[in-house]
C-alpha atoms as a PDB file:
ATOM      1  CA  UNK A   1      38.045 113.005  91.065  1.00  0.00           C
ATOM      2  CA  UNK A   2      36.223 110.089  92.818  1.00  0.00           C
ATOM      3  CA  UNK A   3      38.465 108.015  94.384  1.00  0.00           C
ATOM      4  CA  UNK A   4      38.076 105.263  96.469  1.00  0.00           C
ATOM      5  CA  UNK A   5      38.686 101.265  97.612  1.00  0.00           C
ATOM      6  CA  UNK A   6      36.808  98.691  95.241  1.00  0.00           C
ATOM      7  CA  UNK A   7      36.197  95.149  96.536  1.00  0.00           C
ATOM      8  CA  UNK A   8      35.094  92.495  94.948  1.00  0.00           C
ATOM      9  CA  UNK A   9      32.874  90.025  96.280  1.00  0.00           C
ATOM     10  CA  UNK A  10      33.347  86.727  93.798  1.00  0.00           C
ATOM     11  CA  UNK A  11      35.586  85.815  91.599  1.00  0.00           C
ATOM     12  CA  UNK A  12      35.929  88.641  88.536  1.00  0.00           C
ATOM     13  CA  UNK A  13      37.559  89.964  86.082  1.00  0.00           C
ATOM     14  CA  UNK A  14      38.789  93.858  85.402  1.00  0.00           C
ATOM     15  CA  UNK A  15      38.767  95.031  81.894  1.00  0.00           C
ATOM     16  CA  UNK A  16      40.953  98.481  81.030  1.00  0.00           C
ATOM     17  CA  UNK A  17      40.601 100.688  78.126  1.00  0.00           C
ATOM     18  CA  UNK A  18      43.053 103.560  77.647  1.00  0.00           C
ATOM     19  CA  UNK A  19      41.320 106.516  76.509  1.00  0.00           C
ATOM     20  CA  UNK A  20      44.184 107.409  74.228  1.00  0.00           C
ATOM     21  CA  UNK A  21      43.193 103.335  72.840  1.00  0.00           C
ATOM     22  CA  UNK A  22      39.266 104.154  72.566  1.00  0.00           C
ATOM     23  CA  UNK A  23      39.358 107.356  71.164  1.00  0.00           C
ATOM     24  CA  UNK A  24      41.669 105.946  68.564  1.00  0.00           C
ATOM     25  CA  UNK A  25      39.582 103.035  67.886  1.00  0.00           C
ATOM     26  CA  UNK A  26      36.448 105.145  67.825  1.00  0.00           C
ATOM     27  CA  UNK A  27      37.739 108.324  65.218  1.00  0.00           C
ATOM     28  CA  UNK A  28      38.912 105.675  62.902  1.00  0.00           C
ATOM     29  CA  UNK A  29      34.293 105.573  61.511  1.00  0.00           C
ATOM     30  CA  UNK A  30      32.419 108.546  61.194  1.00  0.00           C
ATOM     31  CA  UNK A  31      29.575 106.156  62.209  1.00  0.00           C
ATOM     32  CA  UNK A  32      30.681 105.150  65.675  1.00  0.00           C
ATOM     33  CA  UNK A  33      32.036 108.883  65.807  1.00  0.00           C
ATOM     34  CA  UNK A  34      28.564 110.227  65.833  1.00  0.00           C
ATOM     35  CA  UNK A  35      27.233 106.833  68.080  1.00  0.00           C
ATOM     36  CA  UNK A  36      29.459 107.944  70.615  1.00  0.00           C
ATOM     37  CA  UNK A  37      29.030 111.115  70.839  1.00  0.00           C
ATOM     38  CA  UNK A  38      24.948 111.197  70.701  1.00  0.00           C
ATOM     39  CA  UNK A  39      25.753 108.994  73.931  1.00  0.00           C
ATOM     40  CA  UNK A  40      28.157 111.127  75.673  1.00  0.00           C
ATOM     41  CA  UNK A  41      25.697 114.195  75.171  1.00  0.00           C
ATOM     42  CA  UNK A  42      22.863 112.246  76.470  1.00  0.00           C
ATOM     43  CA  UNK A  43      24.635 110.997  79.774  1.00  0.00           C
ATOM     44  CA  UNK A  44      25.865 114.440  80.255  1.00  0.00           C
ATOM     45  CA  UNK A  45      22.159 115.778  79.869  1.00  0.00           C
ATOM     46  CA  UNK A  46      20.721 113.228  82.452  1.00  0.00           C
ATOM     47  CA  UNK A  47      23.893 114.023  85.127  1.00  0.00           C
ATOM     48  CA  UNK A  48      22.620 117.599  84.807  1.00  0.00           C
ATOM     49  CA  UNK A  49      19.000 116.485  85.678  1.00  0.00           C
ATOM     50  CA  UNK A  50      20.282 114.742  88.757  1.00  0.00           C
ATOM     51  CA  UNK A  51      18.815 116.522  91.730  1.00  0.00           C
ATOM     52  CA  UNK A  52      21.257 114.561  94.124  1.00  0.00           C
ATOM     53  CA  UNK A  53      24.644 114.687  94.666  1.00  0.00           C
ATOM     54  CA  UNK A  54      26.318 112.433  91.565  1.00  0.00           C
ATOM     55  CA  UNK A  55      28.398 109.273  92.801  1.00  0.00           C
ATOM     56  CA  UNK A  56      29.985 106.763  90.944  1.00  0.00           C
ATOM     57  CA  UNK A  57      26.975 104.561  91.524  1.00  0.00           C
ATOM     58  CA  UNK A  58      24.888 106.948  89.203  1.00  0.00           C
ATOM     59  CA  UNK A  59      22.921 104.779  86.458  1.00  0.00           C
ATOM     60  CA  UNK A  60      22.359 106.146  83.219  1.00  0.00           C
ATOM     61  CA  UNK A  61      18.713 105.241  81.786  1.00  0.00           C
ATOM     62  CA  UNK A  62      18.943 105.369  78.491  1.00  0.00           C
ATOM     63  CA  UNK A  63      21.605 102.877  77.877  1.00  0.00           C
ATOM     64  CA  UNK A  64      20.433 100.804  75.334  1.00  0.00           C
ATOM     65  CA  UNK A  65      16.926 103.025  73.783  1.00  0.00           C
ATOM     66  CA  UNK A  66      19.115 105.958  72.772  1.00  0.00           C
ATOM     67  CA  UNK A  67      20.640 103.824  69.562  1.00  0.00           C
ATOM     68  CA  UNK A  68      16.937 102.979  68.370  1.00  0.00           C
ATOM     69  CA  UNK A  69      15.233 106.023  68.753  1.00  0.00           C
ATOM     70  CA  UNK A  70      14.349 107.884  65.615  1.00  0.00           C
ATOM     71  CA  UNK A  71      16.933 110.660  65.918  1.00  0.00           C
ATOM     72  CA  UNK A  72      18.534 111.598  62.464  1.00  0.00           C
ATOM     73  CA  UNK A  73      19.373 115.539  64.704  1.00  0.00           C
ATOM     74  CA  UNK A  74      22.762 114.588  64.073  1.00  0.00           C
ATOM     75  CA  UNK A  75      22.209 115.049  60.475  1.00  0.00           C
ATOM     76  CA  UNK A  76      20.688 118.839  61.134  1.00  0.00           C
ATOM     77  CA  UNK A  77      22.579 122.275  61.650  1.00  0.00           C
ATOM     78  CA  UNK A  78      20.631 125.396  62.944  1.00  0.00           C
ATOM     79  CA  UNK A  79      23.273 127.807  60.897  1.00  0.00           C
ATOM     80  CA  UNK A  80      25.621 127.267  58.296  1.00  0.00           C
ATOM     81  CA  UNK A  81      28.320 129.951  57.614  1.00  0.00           C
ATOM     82  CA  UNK A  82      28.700 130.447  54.150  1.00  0.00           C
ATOM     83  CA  UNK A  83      31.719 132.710  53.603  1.00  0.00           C
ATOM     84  CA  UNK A  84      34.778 133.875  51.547  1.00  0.00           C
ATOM     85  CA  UNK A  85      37.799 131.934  53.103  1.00  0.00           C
ATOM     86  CA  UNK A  86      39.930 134.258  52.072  1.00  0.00           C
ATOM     87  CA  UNK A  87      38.124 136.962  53.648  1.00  0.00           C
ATOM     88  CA  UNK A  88      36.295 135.926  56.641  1.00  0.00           C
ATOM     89  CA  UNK A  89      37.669 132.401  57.158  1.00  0.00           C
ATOM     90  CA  UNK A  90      39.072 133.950  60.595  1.00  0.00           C
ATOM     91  CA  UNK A  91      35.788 135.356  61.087  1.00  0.00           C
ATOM     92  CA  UNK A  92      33.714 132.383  60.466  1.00  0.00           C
ATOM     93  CA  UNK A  93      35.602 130.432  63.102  1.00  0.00           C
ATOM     94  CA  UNK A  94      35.130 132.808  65.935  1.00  0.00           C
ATOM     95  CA  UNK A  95      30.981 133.307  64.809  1.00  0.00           C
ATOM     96  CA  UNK A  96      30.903 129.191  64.631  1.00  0.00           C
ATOM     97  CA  UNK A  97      32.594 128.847  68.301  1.00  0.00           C
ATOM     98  CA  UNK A  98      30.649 131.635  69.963  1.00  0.00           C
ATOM     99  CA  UNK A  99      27.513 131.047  68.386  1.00  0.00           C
ATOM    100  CA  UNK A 100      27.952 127.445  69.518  1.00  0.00           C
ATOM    101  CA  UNK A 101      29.051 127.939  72.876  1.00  0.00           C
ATOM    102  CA  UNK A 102      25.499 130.485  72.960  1.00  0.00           C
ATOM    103  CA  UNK A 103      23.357 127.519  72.174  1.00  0.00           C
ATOM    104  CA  UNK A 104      24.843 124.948  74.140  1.00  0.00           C
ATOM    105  CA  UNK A 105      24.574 126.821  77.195  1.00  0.00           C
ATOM    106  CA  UNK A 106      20.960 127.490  76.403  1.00  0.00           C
ATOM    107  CA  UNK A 107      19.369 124.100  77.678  1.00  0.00           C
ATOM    108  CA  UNK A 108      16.164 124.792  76.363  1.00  0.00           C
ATOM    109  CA  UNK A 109      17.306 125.569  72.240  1.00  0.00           C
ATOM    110  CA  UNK A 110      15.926 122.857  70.112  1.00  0.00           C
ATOM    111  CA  UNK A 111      19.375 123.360  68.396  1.00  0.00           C
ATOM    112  CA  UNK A 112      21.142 122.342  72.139  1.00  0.00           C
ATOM    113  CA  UNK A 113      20.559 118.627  71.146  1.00  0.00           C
ATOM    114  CA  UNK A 114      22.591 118.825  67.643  1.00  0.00           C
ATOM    115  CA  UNK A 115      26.153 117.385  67.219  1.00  0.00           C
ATOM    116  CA  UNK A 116      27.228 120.103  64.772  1.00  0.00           C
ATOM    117  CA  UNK A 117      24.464 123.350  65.482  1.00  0.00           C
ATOM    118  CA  UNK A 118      26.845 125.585  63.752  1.00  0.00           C
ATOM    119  CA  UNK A 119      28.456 124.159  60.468  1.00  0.00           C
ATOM    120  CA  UNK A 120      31.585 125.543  59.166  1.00  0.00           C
ATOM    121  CA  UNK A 121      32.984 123.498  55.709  1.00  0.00           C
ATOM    122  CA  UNK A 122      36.483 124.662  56.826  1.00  0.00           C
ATOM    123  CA  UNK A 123      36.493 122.570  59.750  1.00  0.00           C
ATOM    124  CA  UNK A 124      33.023 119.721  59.034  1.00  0.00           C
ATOM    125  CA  UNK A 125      33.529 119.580  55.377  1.00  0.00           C
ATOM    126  CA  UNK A 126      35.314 116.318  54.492  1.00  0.00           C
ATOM    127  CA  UNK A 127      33.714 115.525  50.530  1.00  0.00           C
ATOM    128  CA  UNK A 128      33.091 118.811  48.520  1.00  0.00           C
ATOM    129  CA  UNK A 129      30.167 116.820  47.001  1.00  0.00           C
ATOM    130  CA  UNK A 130      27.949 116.639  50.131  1.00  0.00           C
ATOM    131  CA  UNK A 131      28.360 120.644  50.478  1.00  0.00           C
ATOM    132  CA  UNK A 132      24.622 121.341  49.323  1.00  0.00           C
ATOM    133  CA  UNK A 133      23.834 118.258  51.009  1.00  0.00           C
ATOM    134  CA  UNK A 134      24.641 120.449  54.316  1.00  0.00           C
ATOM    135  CA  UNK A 135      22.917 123.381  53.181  1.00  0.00           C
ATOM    136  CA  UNK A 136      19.108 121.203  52.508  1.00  0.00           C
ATOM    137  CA  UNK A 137      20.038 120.021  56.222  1.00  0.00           C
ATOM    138  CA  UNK A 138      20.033 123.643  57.559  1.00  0.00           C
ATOM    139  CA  UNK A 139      17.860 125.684  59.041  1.00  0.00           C
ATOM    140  CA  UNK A 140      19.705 128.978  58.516  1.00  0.00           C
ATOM    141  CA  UNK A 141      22.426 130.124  56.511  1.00  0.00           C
ATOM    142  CA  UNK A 142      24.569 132.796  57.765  1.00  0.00           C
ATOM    143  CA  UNK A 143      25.881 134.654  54.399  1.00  0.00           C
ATOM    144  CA  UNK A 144      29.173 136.584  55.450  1.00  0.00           C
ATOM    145  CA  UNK A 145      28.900 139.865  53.749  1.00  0.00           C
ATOM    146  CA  UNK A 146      32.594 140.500  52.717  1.00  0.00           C
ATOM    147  CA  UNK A 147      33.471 142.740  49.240  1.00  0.00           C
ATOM    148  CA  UNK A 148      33.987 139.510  46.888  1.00  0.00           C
ATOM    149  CA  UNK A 149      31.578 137.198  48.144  1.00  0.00           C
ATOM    150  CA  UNK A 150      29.225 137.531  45.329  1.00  0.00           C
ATOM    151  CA  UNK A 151      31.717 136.373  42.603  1.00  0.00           C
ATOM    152  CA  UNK A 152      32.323 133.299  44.833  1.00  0.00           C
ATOM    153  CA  UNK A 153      31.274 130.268  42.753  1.00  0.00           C
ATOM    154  CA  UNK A 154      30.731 128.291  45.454  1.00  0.00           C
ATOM    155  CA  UNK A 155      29.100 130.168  47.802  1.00  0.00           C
ATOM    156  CA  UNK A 156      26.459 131.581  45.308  1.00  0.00           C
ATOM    157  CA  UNK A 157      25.569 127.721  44.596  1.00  0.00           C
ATOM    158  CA  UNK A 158      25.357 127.758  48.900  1.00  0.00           C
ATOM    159  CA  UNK A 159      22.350 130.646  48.558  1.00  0.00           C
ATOM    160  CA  UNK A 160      20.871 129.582  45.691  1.00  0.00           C
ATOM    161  CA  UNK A 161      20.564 126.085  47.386  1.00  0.00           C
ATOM    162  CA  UNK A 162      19.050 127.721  50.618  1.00  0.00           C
ATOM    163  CA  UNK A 163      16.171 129.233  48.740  1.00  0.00           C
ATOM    164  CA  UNK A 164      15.453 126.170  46.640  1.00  0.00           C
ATOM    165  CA  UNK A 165      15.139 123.896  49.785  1.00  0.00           C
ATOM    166  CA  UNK A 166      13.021 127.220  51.739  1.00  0.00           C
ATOM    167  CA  UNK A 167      16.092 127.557  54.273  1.00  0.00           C
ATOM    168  CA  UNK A 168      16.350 131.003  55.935  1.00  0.00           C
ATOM    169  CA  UNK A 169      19.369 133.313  55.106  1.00  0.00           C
ATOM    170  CA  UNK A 170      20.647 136.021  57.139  1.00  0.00           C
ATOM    171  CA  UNK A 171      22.645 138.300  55.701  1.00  0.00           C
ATOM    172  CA  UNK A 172      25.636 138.827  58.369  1.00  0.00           C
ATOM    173  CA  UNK A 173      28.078 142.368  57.482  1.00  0.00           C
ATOM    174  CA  UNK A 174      31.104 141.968  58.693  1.00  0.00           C
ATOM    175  CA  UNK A 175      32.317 144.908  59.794  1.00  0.00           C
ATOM    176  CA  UNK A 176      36.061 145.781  60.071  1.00  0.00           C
ATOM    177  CA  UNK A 177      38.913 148.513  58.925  1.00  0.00           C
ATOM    178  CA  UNK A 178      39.820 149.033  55.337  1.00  0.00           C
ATOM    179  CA  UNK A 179      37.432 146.025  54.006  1.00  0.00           C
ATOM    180  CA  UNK A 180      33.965 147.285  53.160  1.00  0.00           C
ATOM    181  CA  UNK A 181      31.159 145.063  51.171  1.00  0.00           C
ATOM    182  CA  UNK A 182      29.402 147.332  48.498  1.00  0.00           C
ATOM    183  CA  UNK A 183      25.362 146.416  48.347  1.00  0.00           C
ATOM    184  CA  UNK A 184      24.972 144.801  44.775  1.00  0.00           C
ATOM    185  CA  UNK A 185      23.625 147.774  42.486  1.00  0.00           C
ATOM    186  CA  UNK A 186      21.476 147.295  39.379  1.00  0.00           C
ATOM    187  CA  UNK A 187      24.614 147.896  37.250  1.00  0.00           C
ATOM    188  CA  UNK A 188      25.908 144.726  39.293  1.00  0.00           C
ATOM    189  CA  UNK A 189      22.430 142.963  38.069  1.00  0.00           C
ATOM    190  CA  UNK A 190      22.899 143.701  34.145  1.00  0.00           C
ATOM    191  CA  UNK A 191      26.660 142.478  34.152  1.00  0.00           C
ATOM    192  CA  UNK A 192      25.574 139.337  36.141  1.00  0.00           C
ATOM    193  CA  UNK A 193      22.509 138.721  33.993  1.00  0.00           C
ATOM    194  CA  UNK A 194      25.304 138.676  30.794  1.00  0.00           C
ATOM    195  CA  UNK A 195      27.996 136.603  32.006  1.00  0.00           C
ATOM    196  CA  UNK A 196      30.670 139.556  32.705  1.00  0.00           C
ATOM    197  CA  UNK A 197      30.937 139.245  36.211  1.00  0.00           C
ATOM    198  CA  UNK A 198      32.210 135.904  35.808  1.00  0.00           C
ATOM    199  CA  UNK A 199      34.484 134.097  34.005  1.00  0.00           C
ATOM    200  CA  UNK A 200      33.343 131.172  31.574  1.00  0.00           C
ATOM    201  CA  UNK A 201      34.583 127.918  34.289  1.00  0.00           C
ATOM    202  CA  UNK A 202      32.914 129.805  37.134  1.00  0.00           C
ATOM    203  CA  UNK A 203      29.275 129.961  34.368  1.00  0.00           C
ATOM    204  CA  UNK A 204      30.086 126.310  33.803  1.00  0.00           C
ATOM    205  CA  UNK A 205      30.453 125.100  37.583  1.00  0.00           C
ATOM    206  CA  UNK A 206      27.160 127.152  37.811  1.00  0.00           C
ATOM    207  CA  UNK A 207      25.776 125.409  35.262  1.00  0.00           C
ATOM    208  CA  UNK A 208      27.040 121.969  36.105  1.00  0.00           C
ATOM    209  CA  UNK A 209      24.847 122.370  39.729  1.00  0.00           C
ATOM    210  CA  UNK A 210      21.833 123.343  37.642  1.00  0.00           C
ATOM    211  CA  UNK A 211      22.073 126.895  38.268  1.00  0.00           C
ATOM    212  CA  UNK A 212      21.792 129.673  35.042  1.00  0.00           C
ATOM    213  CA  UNK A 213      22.376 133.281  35.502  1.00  0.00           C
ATOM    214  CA  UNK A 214      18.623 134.031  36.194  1.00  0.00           C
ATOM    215  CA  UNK A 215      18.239 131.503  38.972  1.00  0.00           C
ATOM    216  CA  UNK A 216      21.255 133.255  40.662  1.00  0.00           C
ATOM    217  CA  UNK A 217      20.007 136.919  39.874  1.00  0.00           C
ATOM    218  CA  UNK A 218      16.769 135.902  41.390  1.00  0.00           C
ATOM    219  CA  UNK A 219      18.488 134.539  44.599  1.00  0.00           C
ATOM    220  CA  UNK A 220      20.874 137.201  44.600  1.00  0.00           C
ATOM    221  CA  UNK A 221      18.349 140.253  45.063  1.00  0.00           C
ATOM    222  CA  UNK A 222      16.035 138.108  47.517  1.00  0.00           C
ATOM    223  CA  UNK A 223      18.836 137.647  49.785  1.00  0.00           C
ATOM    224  CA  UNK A 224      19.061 141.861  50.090  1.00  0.00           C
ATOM    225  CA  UNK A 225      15.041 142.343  50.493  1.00  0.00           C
ATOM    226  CA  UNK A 226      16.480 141.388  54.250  1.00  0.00           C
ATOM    227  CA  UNK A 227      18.131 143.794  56.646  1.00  0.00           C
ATOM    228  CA  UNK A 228      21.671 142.654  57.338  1.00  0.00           C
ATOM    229  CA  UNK A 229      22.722 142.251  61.014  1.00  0.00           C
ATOM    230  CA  UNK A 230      26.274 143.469  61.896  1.00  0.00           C
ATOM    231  CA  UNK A 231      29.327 141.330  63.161  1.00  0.00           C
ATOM    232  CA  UNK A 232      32.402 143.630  64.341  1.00  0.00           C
ATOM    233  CA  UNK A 233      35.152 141.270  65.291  1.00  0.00           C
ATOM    234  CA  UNK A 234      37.661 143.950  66.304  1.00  0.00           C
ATOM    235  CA  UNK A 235      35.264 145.134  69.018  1.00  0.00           C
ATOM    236  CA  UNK A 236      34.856 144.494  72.255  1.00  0.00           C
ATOM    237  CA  UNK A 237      34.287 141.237  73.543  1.00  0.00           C
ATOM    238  CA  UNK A 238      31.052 142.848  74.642  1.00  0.00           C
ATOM    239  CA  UNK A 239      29.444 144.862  71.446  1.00  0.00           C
ATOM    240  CA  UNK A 240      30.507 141.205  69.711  1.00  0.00           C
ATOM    241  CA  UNK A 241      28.379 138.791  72.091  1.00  0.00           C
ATOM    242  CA  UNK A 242      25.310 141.486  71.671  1.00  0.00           C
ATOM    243  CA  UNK A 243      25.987 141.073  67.811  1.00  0.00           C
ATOM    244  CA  UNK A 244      25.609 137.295  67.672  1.00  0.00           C
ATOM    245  CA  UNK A 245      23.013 137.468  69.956  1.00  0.00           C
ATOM    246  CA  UNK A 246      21.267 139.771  67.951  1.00  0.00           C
ATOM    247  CA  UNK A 247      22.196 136.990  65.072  1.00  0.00           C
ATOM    248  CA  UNK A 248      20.859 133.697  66.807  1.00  0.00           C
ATOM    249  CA  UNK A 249      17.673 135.874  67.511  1.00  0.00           C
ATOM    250  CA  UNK A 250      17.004 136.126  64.017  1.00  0.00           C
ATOM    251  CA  UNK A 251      17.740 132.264  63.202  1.00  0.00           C
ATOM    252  CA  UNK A 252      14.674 130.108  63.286  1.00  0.00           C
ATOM    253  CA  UNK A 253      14.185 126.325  64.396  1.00  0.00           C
ATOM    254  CA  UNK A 254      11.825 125.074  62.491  1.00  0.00           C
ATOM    255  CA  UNK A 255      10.415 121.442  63.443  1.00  0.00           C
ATOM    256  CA  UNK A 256       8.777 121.269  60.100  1.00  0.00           C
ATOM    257  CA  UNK A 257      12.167 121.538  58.794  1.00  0.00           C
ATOM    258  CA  UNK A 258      13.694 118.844  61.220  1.00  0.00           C
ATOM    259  CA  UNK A 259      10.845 116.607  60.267  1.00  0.00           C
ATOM    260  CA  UNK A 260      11.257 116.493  56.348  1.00  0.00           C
ATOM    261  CA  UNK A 261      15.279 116.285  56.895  1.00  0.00           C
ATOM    262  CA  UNK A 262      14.431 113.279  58.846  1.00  0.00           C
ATOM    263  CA  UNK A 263      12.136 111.394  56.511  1.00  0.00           C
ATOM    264  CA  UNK A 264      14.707 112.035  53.514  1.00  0.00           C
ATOM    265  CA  UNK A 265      17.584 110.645  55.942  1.00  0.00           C
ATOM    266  CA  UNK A 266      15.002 107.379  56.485  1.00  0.00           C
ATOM    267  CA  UNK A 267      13.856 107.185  52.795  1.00  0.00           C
ATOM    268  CA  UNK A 268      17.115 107.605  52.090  1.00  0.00           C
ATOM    269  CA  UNK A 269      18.429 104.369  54.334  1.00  0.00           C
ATOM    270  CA  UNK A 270      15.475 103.004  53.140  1.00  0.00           C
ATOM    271  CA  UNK A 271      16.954 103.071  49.295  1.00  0.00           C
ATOM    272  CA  UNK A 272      20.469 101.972  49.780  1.00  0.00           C
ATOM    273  CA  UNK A 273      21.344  98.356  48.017  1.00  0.00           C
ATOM    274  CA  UNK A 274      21.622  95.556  50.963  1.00  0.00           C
ATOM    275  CA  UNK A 275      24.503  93.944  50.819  1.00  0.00           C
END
């Protein structure tokens, strides 16, 4: 885009890097991953900020302070979508694109400065193990209402998680033809409550994450003392951006929150063996 005669006035030497070369290099470590991206979304910030015209000669300011500054936001999501795959895995990836295209464009959010604001385990989960681990590191989890999300193993470990570690959860219906989620009745609470609802492995994984029957009851009837919002992704493109507005409204930023995720990512550095 900016083109244009170089001269050199000594003696020098040009260096080239393909970007098919770096980008290889750089998505072979999930460390230098994140390093360069927490740079590229910082230059981009400042080039915004520029009130004159940008030229090739622009100098970024935070070239060297940006790797030492206590910043462990790349370690935080504002929402995590905690759905059925097989029934709103389509839906989950259109919320988590939209929702993050809302808050990026929204320079003031809190959340704007996050690498992954909108976790999806579809498409960010890489170890099965650290699931929870994403959950404690949330500040809301969405819960897809969809009719067999409650006898989901693995996403009633995902609420119970949330209300253990004081994270917010919004109830999300999703709202389409022919597939209808049925509000847990107190019939649903007695079969739970004896094991009937469930089979025996699906008790035991429960079990095996420190979770009995009770715990889950308990998390299961505190997630319905909230209103549910509505998603309709067969709408218009309109009624749908109202919806998820009417869902990011709801989701909180708490910096108490981003503070204690950021002293357990320190104490946690902190209490790895040196080798």
């Amino acid at each position: 885009m900016h083109c244009g005669n170089l001269l050199a006035t000594t003696d020098c030497a040009v260096l080239e890097l393909t970007s098919g070369n770096f980008t290889q290099v750089v998505s072979a470590r999930q460390d230098t991953c994140t390093l360069a991206a927490r740079y590229a979304r910082r230059f981009v910030e400042q080039l915004n900020r520029q009130d004159t015209t940008i030229s090739d000669l622009f100098a970024f300011d935070h070239q060297d302070e940006f790797v030492l500054e206590d910043d462990a936001n790349h370690d935080e999501h504002l929402v995590f979508l905690s759905h059925y795959k097989a029934e709103a895995g389509t839906e989950a990836t259109l919320m988590q694109e939209a929702l993050r295209n809302m808050i990026e464009k929204d320079v003031k959010s809190p959340a704007a400065g996050l690498l992954a604001p909108v976790f999806l385990d579809s498409e960010d989960l890489t170890d099965l193990s650290t699931l929870k681990d994403h959950v404690v590191k949330t500040h809301n989890v969405l819960y897809l209402l969809t009719p067999g999300i409650l006898l989901r193993p693995w996403c009633l470990v995902e609420i119970v998680t949330a209300q253990r570690n004081d994270v917010q959860i919004v109830p999300v219906d999703i709202q389409r033809p022919g597939s209808q989620f049925k509000y847990p009745t107190e019939q649903f609470y007695i079969d739970l409550r004896c094991g009937s609802s469930l089979t025996e492995a699906e008790v035991k994984l429960l079990q095996s994450e420190g979770i009995e029957l009770q715990d889950l009851e308990e998390a299961i009837r505190l997630v319905f003392t909230r209103i549910a919002l509505p998603f309709s992704p067969h709408k218009s493109k309109a009624i749908r951006e109202a919806e998820l507005s009417d869902i990011l409204n709801r989701c909180d930023f708490r910096p108490d929150k981003s503070k204690a995720i950021k002293a357990a990512a320190r104490e946690s550095t902190l209490s790895e063996p040196q080798g």
